[in-house]
Protein backbone atom coordinates (compact mmCIF):
# COMPACT_ATOMS: atom_id res chain seq x y z
CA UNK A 1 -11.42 7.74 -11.46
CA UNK A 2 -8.49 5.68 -10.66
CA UNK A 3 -7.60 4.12 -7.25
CA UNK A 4 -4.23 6.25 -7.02
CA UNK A 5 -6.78 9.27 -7.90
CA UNK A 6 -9.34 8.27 -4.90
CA UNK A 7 -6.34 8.45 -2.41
CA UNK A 8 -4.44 11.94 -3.55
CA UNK A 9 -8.23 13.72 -3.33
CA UNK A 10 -7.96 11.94 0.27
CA UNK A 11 -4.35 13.45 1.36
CA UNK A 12 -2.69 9.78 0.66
CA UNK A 13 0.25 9.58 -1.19
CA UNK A 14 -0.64 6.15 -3.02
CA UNK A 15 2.54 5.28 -5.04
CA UNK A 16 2.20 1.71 -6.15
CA UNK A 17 -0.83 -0.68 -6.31
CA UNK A 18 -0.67 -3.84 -7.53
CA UNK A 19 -1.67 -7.52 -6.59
CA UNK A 20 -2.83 -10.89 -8.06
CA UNK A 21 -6.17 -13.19 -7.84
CA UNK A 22 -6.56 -12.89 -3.74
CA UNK A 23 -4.62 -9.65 -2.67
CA UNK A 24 -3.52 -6.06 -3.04
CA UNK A 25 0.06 -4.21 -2.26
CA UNK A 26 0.02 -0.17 -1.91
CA UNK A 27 3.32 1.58 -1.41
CA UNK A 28 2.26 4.14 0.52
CA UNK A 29 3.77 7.15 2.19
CA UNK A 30 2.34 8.55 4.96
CA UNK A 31 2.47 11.65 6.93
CA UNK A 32 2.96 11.60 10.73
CA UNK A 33 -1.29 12.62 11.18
CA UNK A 34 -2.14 9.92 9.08
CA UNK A 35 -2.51 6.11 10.74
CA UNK A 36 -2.49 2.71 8.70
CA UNK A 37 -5.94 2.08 9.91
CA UNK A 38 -7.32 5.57 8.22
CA UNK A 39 -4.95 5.14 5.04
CA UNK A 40 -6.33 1.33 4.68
CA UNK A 41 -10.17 2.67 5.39
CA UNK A 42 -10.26 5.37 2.71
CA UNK A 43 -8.58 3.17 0.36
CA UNK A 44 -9.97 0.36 0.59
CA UNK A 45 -13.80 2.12 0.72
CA UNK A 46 -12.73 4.14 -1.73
CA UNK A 47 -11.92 1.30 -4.15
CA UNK A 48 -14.51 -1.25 -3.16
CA UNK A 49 -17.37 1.81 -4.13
CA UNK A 50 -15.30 1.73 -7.29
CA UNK A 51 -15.50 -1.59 -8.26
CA UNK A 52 -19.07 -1.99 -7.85
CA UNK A 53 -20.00 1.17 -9.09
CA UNK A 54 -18.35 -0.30 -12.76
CA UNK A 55 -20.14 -3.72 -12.41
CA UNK A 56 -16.58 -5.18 -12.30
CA UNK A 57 -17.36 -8.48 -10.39
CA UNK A 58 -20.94 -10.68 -10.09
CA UNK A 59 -22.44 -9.73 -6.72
CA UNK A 60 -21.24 -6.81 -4.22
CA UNK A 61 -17.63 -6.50 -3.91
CA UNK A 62 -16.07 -6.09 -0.58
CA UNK A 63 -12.34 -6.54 1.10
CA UNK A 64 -12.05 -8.36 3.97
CA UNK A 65 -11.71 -6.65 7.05
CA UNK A 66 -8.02 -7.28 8.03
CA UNK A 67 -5.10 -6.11 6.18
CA UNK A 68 -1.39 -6.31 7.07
CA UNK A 69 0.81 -2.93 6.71
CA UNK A 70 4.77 -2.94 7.25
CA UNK A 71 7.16 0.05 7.04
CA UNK A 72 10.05 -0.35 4.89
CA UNK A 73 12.95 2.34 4.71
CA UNK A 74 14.47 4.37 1.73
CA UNK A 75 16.96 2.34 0.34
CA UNK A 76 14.55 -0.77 -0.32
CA UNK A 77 11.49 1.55 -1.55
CA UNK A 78 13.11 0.52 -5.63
CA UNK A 79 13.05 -3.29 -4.75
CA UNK A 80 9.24 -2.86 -3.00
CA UNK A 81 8.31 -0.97 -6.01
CA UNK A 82 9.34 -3.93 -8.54
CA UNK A 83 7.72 -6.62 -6.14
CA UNK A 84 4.56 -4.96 -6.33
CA UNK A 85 4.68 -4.61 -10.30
CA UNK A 86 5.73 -8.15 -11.02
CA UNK A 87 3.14 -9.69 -9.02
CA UNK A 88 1.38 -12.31 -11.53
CA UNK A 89 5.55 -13.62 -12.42
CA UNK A 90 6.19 -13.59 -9.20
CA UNK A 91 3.20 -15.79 -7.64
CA UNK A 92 3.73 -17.98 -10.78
CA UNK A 93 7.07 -18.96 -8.86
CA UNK A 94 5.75 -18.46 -5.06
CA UNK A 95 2.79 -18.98 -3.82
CA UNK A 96 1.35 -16.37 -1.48
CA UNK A 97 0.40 -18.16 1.51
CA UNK A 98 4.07 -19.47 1.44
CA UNK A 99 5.40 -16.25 1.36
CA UNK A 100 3.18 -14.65 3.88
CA UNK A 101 3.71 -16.84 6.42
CA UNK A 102 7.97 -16.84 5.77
CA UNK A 103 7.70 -12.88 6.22
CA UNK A 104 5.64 -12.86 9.13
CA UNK A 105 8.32 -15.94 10.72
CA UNK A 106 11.32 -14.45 9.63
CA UNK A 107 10.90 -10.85 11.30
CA UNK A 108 8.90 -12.43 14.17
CA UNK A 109 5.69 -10.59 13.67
CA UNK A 110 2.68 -11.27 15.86
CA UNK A 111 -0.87 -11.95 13.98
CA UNK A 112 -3.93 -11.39 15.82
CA UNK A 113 -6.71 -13.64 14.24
CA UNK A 114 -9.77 -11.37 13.61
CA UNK A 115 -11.93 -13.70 13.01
């Protein structure tokens, strides 16, 4: 069963998932009873189970425990869409950590360190 399968048999509406060596993207839309923290819990559970129930990497598999979740509106959802699908080009070009830490400057988000 596929990860966009997992999340539709868990009421999440799973559009997009894509990533490259050391994260994940989901374009996801939610419904107003469902929080980020739920959506992120099933999905990531959901996938990690996956994974090591196909052998697909030495050892257990697991996601770390943070993840980062914006909103974006309507008229950008094309443009979020082709990020997510072009992410090996794309990090040939930019290099995550770069580009992380631009996004999270540039709209003046606040991180809380987990760790």
């Amino acid at each position: 069963m596929h990860i966009k399968d997992n999340a539709m048999n868990k009421g999440i509406q799973l559009e997009i998932v894509g990533g490259y060596d050391d994260h994940c993207h989901c374009l996801v839309s939610m419904n107003n009873k469902q929080t980020t923290s739920e959506v992120m819990h099933l999905i990531k559970g959901e996938s990690a189970h996956w994974i090591n129930k196909n052998n697909l990497c030495d050892g257990t598999f697991s996601w770390q425990d943070q993840y980062f979740g914006i909103s974006v509106s309507q008229s950008i959802v094309n443009r979020v869409r082709d990020y997510i699908r072009n992410q090996e080009n794309h990090h040939k070009k930019k290099d995550f950590q770069i580009e992380y830490d631009r996004i999270v400057k540039e709209h003046g988000f606040s991180i809380t360190n987990f760790d």
